[in-house]
Protein backbone atom coordinates (compact mmCIF):
# COMPACT_ATOMS: atom_id res chain seq x y z
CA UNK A 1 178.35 154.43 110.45
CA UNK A 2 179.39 156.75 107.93
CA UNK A 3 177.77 157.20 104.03
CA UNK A 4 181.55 156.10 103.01
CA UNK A 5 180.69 152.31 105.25
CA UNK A 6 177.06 152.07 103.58
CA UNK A 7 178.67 152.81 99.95
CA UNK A 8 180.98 149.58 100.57
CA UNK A 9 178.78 147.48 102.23
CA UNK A 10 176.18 147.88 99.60
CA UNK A 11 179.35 147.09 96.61
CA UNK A 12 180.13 144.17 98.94
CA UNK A 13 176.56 142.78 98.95
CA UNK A 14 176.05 143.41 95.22
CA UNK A 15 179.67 141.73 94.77
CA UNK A 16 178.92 138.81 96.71
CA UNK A 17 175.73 138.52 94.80
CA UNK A 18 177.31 138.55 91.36
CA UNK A 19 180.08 136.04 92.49
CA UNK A 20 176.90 133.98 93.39
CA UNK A 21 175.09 133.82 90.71
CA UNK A 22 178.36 132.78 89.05
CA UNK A 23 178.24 130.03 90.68
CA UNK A 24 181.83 131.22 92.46
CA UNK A 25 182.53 128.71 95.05
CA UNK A 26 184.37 131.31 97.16
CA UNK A 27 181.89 134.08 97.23
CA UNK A 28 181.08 133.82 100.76
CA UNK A 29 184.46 135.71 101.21
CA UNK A 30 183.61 139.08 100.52
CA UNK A 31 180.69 139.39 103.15
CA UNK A 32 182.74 137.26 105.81
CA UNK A 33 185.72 139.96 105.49
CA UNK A 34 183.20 143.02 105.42
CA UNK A 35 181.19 141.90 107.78
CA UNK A 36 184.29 141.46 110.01
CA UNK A 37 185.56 144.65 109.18
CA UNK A 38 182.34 146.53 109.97
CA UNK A 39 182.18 144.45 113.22
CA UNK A 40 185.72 145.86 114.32
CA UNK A 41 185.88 149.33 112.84
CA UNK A 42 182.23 150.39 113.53
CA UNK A 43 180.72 148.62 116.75
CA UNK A 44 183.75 147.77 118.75
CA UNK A 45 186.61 149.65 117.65
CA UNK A 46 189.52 146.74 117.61
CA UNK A 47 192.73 147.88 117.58
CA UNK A 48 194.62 147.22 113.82
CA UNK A 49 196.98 144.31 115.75
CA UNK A 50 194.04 142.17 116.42
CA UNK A 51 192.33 142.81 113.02
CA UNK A 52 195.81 141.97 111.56
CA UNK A 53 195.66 138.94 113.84
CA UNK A 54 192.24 137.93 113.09
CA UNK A 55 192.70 138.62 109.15
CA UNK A 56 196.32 136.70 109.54
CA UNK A 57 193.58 133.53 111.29
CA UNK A 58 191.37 133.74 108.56
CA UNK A 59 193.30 133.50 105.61
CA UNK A 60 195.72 130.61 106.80
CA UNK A 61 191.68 128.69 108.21
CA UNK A 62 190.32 129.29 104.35
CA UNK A 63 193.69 128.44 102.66
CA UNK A 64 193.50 125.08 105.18
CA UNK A 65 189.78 124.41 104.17
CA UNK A 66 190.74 124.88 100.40
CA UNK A 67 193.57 122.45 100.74
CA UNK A 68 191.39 119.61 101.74
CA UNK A 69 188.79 120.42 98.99
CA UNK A 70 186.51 122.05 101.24
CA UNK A 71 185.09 124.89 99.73
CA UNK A 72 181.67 125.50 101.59
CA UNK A 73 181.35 128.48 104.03
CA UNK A 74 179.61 126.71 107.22
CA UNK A 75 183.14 124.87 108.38
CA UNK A 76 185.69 128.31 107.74
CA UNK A 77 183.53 130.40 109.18
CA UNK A 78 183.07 128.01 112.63
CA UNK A 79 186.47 127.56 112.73
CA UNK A 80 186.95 131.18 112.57
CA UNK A 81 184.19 132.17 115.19
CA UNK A 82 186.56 131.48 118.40
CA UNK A 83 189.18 134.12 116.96
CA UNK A 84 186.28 136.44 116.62
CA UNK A 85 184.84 136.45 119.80
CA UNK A 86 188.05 136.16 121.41
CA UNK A 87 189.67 139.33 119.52
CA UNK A 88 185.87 141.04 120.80
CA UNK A 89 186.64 140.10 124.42
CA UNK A 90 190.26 140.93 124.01
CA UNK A 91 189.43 144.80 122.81
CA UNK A 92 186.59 145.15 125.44
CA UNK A 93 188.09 143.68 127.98
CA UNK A 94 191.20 146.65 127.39
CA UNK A 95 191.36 149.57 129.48
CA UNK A 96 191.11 151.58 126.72
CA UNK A 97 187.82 149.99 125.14
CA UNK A 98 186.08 152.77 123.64
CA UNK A 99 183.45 151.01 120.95
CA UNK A 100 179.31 150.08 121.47
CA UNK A 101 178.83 150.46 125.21
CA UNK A 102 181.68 151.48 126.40
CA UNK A 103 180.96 153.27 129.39
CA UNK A 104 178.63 150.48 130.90
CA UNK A 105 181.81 148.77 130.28
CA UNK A 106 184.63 150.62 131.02
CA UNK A 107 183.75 153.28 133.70
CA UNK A 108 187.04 154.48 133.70
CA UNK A 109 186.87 155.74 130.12
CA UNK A 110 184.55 159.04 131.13
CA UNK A 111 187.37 159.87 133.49
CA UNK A 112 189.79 159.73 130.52
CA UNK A 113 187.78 161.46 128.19
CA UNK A 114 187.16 163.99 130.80
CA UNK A 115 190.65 164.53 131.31
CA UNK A 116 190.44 163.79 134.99
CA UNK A 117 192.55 160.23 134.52
């Protein structure tokens, strides 16, 4: 995690806050996306197709939910947990997995980071 991640994670959460206290309906948004992102970029590395995917998921899920007056967070964000954790077990389960425990994962990936694969 870099000081750059903390510096947007902490404008998210005060963001999210605000649109709160304004009694936004949609607030929940912001941490749901930087969560996400912070989940893919920082512990397990996705590659951009899946976050693309999984963004692509969550915006047509939320416009769906918004459609039939639905404006909560609790039904999106189950509907959106299967893409999650199947974009998580897509990555690890790549050859190339290199996020949070990656060589209990992949053992091949200290051979390619040796240079001996």
């Amino acid at each position: 995690m870099s000081p750059l991640d903390a510096v947007i994670l902490m404008a998210g959460a005060c963001l999210s806050w605000w649109l709160a206290t304004q009694s936004f309906p949609l607030w929940w948004i912001v941490p749901a996306a930087l969560g996400h992102f912070f989940l893919f970029c920082n512990v397990f590395l996705v590659w951009r197709r899946w976050e693309l995917l999984w963004a692509a998921v969550f915006v047509l899920n939320v416009a769906t939910h918004l459609a039939f007056g639905r404006l909560n967070w609790l039904s999106p964000l189950l509907f959106q947990l299967p893409v999650t954790v199947l974009v998580i077990i897509w990555q690890i389960r790549s050859p190339w997995y290199h996020g949070i425990l990656a060589r209990q994962i992949n053992p091949r990936l200290a051979d390619y980071l040796d240079g001996t694969l």
